[in-house]
PDB file of N, CA and C in Angstrom:
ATOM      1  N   UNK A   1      -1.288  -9.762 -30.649  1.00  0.00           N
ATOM      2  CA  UNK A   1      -1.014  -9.500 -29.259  1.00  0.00           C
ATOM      3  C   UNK A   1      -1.950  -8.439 -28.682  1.00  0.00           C
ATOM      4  N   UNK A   2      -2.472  -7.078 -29.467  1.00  0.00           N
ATOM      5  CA  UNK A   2      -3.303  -6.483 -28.930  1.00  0.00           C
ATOM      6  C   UNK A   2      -4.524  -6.715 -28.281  1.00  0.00           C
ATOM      7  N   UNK A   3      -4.772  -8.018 -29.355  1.00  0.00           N
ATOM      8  CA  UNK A   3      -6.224  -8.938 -29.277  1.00  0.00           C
ATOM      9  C   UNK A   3      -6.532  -9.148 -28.152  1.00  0.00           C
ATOM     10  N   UNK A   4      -5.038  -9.966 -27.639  1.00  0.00           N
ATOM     11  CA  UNK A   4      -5.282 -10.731 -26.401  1.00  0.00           C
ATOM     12  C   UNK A   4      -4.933  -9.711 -25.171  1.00  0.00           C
ATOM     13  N   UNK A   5      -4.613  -8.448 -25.308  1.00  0.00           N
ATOM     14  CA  UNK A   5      -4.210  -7.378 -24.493  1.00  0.00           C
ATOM     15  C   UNK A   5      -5.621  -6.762 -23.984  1.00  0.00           C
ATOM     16  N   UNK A   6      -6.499  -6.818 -25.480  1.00  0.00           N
ATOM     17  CA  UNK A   6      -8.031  -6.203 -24.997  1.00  0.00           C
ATOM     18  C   UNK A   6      -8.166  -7.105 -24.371  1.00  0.00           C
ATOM     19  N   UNK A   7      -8.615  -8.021 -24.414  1.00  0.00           N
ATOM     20  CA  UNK A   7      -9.777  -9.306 -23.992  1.00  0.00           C
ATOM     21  C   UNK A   7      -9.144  -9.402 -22.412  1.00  0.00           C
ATOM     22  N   UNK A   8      -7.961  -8.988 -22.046  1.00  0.00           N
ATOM     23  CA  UNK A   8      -7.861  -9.121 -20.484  1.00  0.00           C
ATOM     24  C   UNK A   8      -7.803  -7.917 -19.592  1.00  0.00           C
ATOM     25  N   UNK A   9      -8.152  -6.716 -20.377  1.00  0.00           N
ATOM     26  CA  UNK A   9      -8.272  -5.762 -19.855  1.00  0.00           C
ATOM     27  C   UNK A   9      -9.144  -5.944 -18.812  1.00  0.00           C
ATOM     28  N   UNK A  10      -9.086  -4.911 -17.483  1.00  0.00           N
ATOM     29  CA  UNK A  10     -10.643  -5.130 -16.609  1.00  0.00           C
ATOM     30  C   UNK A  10     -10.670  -3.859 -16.158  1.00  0.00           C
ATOM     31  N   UNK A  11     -11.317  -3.228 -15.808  1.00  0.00           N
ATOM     32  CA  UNK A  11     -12.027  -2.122 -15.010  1.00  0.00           C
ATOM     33  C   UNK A  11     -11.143  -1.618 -14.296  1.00  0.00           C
ATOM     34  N   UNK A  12     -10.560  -0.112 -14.554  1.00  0.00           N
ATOM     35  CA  UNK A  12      -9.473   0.195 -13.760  1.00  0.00           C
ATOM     36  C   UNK A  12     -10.461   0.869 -12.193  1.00  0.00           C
ATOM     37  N   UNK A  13     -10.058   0.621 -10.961  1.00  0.00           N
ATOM     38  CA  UNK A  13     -10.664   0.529 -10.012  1.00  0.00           C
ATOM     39  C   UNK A  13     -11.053   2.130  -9.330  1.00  0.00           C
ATOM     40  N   UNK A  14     -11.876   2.816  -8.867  1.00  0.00           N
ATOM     41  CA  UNK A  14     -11.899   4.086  -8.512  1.00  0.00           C
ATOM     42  C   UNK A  14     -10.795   4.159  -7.084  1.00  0.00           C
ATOM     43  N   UNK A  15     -10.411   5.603  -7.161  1.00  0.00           N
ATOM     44  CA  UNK A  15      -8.943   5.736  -6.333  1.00  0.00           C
ATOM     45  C   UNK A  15     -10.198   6.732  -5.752  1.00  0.00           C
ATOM     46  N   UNK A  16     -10.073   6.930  -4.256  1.00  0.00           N
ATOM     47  CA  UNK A  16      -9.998   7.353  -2.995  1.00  0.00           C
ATOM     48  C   UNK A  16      -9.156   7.654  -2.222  1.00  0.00           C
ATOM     49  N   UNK A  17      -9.245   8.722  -1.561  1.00  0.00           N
ATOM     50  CA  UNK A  17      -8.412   9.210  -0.481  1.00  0.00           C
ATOM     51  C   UNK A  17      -8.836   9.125   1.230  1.00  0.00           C
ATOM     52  N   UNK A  18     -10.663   8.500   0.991  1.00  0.00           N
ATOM     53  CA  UNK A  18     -11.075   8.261   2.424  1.00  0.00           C
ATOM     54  C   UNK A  18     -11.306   6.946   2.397  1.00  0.00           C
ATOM     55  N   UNK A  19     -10.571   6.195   3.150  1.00  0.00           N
ATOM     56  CA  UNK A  19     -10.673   4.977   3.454  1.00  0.00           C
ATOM     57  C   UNK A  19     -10.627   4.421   4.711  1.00  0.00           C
ATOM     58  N   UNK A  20     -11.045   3.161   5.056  1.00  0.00           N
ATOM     59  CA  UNK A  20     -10.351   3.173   6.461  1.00  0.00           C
ATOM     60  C   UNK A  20     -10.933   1.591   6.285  1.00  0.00           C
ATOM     61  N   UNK A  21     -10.521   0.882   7.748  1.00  0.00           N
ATOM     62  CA  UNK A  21     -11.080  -0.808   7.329  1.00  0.00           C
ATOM     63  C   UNK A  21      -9.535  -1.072   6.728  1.00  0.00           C
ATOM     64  N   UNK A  22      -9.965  -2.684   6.410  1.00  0.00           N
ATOM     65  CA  UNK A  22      -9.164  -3.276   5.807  1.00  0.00           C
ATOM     66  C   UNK A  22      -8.509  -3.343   4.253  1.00  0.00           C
ATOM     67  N   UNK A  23      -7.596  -2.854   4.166  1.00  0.00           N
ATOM     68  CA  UNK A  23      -6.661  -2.861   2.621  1.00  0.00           C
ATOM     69  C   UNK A  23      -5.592  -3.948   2.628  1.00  0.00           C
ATOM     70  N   UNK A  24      -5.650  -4.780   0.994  1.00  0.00           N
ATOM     71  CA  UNK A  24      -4.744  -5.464   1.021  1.00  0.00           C
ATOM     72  C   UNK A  24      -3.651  -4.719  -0.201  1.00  0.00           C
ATOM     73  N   UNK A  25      -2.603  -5.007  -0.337  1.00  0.00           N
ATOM     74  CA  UNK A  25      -1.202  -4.705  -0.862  1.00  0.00           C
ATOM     75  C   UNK A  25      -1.271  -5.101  -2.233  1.00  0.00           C
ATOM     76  N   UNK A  26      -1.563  -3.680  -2.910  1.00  0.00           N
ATOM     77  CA  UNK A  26      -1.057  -4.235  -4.691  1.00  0.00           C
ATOM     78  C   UNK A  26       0.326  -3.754  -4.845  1.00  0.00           C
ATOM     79  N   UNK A  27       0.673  -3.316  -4.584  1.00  0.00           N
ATOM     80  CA  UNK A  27       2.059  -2.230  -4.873  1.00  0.00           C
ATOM     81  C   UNK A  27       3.042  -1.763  -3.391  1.00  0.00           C
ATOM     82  N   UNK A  28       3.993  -1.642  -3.233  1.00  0.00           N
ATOM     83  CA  UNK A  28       4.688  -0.785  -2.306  1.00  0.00           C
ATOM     84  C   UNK A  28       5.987  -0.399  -2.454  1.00  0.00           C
ATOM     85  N   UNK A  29       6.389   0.819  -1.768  1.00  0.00           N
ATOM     86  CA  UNK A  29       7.788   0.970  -1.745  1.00  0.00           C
ATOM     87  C   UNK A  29       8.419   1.724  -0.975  1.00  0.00           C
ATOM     88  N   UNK A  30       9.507   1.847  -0.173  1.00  0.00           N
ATOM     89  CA  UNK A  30      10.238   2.991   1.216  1.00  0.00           C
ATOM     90  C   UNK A  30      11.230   3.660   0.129  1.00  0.00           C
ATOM     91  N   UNK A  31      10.931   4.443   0.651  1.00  0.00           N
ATOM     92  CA  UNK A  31      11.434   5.864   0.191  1.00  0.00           C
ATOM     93  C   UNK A  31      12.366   6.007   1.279  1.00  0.00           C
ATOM     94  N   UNK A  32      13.770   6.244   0.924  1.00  0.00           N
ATOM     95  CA  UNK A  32      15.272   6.442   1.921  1.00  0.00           C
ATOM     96  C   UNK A  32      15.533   7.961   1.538  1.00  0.00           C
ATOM     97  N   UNK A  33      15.990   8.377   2.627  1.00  0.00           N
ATOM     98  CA  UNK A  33      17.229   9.996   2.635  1.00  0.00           C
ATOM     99  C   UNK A  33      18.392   9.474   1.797  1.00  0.00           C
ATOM    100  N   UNK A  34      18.817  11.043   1.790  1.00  0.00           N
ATOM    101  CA  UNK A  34      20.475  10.481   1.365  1.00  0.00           C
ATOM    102  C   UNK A  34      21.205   9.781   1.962  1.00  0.00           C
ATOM    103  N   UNK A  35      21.327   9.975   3.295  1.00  0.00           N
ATOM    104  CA  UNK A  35      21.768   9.628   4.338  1.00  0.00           C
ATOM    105  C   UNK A  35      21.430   7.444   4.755  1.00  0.00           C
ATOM    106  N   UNK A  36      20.569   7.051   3.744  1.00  0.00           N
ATOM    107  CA  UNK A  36      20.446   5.783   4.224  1.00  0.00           C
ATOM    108  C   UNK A  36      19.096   5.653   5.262  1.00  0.00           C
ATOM    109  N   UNK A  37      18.909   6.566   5.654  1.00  0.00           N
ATOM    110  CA  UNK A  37      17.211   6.540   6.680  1.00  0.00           C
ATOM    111  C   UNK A  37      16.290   6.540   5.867  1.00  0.00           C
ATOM    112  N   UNK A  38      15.162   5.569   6.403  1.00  0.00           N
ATOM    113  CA  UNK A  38      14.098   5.576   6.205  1.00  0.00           C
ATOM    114  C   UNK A  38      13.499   6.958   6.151  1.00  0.00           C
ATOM    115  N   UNK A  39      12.527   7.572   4.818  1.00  0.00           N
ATOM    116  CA  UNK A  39      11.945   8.732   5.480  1.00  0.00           C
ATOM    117  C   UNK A  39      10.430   7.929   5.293  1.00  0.00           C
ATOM    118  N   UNK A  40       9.516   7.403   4.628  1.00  0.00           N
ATOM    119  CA  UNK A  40       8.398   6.249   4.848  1.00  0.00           C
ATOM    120  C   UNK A  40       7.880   5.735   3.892  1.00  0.00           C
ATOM    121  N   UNK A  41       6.798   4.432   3.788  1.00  0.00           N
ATOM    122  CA  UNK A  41       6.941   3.562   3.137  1.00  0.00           C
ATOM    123  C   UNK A  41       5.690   4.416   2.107  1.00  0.00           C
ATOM    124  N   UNK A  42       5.199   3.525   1.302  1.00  0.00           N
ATOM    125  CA  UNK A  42       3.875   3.545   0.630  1.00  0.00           C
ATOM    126  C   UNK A  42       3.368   2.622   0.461  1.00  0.00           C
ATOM    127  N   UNK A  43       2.223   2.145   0.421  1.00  0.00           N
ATOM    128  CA  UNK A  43       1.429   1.017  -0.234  1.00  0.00           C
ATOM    129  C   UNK A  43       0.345   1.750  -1.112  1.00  0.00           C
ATOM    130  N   UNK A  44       0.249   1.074  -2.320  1.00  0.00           N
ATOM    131  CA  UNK A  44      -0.683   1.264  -3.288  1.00  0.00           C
ATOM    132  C   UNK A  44      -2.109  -0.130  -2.758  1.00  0.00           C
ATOM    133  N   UNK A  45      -3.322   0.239  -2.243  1.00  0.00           N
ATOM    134  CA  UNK A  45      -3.959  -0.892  -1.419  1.00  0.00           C
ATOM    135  C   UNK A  45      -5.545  -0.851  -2.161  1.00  0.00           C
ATOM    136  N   UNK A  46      -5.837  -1.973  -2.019  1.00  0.00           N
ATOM    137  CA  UNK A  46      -7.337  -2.413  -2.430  1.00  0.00           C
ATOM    138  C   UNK A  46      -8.268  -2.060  -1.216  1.00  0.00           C
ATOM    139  N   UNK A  47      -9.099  -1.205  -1.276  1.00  0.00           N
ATOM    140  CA  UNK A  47      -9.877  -1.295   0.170  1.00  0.00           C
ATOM    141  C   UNK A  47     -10.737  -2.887  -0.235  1.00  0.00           C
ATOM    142  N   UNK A  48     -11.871  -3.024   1.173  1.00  0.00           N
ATOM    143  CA  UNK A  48     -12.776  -3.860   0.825  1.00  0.00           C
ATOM    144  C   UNK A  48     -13.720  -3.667  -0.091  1.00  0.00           C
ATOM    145  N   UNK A  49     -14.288  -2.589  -0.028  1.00  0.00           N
ATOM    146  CA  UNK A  49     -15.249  -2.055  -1.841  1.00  0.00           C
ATOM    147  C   UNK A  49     -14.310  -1.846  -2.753  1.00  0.00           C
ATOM    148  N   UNK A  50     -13.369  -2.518  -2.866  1.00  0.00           N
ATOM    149  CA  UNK A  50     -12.659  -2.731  -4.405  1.00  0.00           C
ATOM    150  C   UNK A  50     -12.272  -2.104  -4.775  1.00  0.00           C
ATOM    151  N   UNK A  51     -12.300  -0.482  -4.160  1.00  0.00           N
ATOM    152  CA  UNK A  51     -11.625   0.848  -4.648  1.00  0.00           C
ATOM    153  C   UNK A  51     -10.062   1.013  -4.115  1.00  0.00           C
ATOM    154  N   UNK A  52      -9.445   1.756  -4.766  1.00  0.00           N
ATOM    155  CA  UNK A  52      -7.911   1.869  -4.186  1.00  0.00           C
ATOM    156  C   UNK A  52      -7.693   3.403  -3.558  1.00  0.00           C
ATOM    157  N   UNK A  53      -6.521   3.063  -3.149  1.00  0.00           N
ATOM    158  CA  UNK A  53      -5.526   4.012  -2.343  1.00  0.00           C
ATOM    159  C   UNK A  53      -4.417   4.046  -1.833  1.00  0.00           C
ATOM    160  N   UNK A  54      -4.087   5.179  -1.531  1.00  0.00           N
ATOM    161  CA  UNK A  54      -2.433   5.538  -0.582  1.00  0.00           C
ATOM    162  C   UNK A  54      -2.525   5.299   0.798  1.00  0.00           C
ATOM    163  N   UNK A  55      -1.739   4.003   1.005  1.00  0.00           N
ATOM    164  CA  UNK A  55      -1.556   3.832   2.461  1.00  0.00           C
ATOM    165  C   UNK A  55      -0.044   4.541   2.774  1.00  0.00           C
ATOM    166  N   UNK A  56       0.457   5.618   3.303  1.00  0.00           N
ATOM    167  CA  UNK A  56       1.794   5.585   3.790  1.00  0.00           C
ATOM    168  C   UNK A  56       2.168   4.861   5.498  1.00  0.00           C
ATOM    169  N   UNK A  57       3.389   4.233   5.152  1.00  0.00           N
ATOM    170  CA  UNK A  57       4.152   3.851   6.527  1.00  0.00           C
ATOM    171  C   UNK A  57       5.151   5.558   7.261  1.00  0.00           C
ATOM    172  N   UNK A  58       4.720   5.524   8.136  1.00  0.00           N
ATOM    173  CA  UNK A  58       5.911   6.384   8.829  1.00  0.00           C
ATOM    174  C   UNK A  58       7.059   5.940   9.090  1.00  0.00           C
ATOM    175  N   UNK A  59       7.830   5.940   9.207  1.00  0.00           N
ATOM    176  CA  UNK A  59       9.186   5.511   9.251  1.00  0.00           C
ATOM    177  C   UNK A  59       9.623   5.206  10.846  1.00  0.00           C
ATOM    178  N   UNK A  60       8.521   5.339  11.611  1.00  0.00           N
ATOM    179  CA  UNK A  60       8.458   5.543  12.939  1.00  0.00           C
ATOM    180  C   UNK A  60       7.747   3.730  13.303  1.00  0.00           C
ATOM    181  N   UNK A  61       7.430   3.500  12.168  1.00  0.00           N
ATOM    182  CA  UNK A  61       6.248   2.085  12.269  1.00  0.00           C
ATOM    183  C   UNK A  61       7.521   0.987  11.751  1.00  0.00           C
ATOM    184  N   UNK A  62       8.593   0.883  12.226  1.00  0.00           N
ATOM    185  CA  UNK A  62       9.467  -0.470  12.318  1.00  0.00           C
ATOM    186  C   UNK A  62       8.751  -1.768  11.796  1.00  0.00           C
ATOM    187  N   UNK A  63       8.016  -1.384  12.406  1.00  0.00           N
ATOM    188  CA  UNK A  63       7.275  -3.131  12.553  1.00  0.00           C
ATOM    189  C   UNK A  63       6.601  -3.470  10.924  1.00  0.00           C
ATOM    190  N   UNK A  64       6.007  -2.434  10.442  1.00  0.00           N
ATOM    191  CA  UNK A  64       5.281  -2.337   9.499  1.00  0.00           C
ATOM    192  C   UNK A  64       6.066  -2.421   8.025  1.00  0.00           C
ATOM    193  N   UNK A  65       7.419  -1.787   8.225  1.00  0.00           N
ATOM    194  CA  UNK A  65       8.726  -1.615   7.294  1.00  0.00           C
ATOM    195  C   UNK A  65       9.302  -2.653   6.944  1.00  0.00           C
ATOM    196  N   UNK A  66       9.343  -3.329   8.351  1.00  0.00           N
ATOM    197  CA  UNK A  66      10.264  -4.780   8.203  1.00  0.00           C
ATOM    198  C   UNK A  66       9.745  -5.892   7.209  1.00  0.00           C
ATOM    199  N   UNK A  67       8.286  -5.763   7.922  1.00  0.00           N
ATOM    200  CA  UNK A  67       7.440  -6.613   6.994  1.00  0.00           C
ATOM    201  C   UNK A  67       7.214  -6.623   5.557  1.00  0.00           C
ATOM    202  N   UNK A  68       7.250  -5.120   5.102  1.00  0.00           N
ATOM    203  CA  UNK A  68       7.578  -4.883   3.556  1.00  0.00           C
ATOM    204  C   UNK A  68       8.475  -5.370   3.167  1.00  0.00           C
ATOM    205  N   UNK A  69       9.712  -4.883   3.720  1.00  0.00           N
ATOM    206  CA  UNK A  69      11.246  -5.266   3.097  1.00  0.00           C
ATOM    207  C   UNK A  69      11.928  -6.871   3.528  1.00  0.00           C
ATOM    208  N   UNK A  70      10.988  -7.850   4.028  1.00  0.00           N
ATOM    209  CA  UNK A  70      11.019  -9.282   4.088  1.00  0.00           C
ATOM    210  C   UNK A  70      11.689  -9.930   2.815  1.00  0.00           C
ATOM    211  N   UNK A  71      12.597 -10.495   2.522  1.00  0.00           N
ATOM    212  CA  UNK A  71      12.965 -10.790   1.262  1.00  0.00           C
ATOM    213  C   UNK A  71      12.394 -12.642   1.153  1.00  0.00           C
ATOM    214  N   UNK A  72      12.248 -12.984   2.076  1.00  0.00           N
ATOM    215  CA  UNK A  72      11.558 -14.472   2.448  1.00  0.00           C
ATOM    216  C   UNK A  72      10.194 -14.880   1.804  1.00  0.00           C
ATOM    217  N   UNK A  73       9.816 -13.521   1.734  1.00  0.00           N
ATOM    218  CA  UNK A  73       8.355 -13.470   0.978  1.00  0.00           C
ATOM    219  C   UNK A  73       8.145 -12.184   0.344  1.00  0.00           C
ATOM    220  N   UNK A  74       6.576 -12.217  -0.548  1.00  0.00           N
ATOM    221  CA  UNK A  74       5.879 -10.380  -1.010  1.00  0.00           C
ATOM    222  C   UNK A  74       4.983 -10.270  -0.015  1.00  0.00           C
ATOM    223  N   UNK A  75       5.274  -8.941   0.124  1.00  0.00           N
ATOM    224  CA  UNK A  75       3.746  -8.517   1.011  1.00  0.00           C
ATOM    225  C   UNK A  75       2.571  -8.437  -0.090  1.00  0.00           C
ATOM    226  N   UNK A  76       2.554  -8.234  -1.359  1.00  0.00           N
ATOM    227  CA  UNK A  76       1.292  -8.110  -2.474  1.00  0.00           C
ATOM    228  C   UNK A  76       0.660  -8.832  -1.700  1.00  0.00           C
ATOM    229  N   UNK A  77      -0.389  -8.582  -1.812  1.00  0.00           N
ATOM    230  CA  UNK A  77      -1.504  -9.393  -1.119  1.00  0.00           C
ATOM    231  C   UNK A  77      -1.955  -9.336   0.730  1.00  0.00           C
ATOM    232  N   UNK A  78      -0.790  -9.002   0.870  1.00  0.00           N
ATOM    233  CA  UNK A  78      -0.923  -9.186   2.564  1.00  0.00           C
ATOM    234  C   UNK A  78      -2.423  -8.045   2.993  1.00  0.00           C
ATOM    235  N   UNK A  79      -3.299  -8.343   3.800  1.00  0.00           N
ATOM    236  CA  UNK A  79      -4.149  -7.194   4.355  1.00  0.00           C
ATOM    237  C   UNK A  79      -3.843  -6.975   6.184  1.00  0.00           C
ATOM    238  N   UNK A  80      -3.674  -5.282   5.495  1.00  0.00           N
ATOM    239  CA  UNK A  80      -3.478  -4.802   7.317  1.00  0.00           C
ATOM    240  C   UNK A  80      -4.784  -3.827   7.501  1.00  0.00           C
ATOM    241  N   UNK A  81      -4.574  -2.801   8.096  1.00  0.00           N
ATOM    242  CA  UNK A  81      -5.537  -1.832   8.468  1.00  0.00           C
ATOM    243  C   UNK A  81      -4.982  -0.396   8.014  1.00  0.00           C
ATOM    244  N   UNK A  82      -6.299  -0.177   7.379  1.00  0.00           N
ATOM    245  CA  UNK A  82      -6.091   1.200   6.940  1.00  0.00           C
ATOM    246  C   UNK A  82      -6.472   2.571   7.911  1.00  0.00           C
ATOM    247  N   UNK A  83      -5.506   3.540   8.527  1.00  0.00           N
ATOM    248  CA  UNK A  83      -5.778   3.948   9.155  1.00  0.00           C
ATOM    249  C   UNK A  83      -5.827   5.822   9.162  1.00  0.00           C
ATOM    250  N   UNK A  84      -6.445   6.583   9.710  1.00  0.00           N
ATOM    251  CA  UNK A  84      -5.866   8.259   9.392  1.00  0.00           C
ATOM    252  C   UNK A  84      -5.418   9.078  10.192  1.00  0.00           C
ATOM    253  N   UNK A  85      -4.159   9.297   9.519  1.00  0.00           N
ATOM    254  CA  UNK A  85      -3.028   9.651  10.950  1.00  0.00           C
ATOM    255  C   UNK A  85      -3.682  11.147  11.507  1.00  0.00           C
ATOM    256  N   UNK A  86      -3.194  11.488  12.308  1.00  0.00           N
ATOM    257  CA  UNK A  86      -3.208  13.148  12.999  1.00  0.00           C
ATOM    258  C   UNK A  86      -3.272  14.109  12.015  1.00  0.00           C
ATOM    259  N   UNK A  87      -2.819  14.350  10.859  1.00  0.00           N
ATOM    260  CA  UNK A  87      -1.912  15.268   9.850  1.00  0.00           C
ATOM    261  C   UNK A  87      -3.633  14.972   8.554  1.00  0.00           C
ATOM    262  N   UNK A  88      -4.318  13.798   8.709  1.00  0.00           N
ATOM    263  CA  UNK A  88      -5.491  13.582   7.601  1.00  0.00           C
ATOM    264  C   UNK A  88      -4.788  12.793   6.627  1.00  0.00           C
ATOM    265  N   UNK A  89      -3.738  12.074   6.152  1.00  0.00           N
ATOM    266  CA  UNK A  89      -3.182  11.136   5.585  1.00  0.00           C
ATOM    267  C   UNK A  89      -3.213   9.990   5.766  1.00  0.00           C
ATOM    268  N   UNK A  90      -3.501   8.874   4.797  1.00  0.00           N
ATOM    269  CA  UNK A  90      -4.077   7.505   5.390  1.00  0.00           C
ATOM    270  C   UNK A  90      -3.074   6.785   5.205  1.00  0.00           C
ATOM    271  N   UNK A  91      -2.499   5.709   6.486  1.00  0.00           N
ATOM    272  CA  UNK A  91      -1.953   5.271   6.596  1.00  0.00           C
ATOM    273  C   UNK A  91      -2.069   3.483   6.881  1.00  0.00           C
ATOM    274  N   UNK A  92      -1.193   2.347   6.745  1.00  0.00           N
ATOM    275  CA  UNK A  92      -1.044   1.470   6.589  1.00  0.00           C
ATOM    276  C   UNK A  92      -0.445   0.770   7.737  1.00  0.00           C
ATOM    277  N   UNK A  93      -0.914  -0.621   8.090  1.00  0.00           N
ATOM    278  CA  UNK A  93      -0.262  -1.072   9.373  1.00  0.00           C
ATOM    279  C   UNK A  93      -0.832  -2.464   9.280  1.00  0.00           C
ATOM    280  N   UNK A  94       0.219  -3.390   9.145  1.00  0.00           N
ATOM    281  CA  UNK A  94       0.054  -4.713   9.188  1.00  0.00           C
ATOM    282  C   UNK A  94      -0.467  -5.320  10.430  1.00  0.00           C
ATOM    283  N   UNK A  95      -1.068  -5.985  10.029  1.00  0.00           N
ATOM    284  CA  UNK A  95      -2.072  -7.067  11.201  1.00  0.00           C
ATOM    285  C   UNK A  95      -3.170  -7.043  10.482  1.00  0.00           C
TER     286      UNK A  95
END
């Protein structure tokens, strides 16, 4: 089993914190209060040069939340826009 564990290994991808352009969805998840509120999402995202990063959702971006938590489908894969909020944190937004 290791055998076949090497042989599909691939190139773990360089992580960035400046991105911007288009990212698609390897990973995500919303983070809730105690209280049941949204406090905001994350996406773990592929830029277009193949490198990764932290997209966060604000909890303020409805639109962007809903679309994560779709149970009809995965967002993996989906590409939105990677964007950098006011604060220098890069953020995520479907379309």
């Amino acid at each position: 089993m290791q055998a076949e564990a090497d042989r599909n290994r691939r190139d773990v991808p360089e992580f960035t914190d400046k991105a911007g352009g288009k990212g698609k969805v390897e990973a995500f998840t919303v983070i809730y209060r105690a209280n049941g509120e949204v406090e905001h999402g994350v996406t773990m995202l592929r830029t277009e040069d193949g490198r990764r990063t932290l997209g966060r959702i604000p909890a303020s971006d409805t639109a962007t939340l809903a679309y994560l938590q779709n149970l009809d489908r995965t967002p993996v894969g989906s590409t939105g826009n990677i964007v950098t909020a006011a604060d220098g944190m890069l953020e995520w937004r479907v379309g």
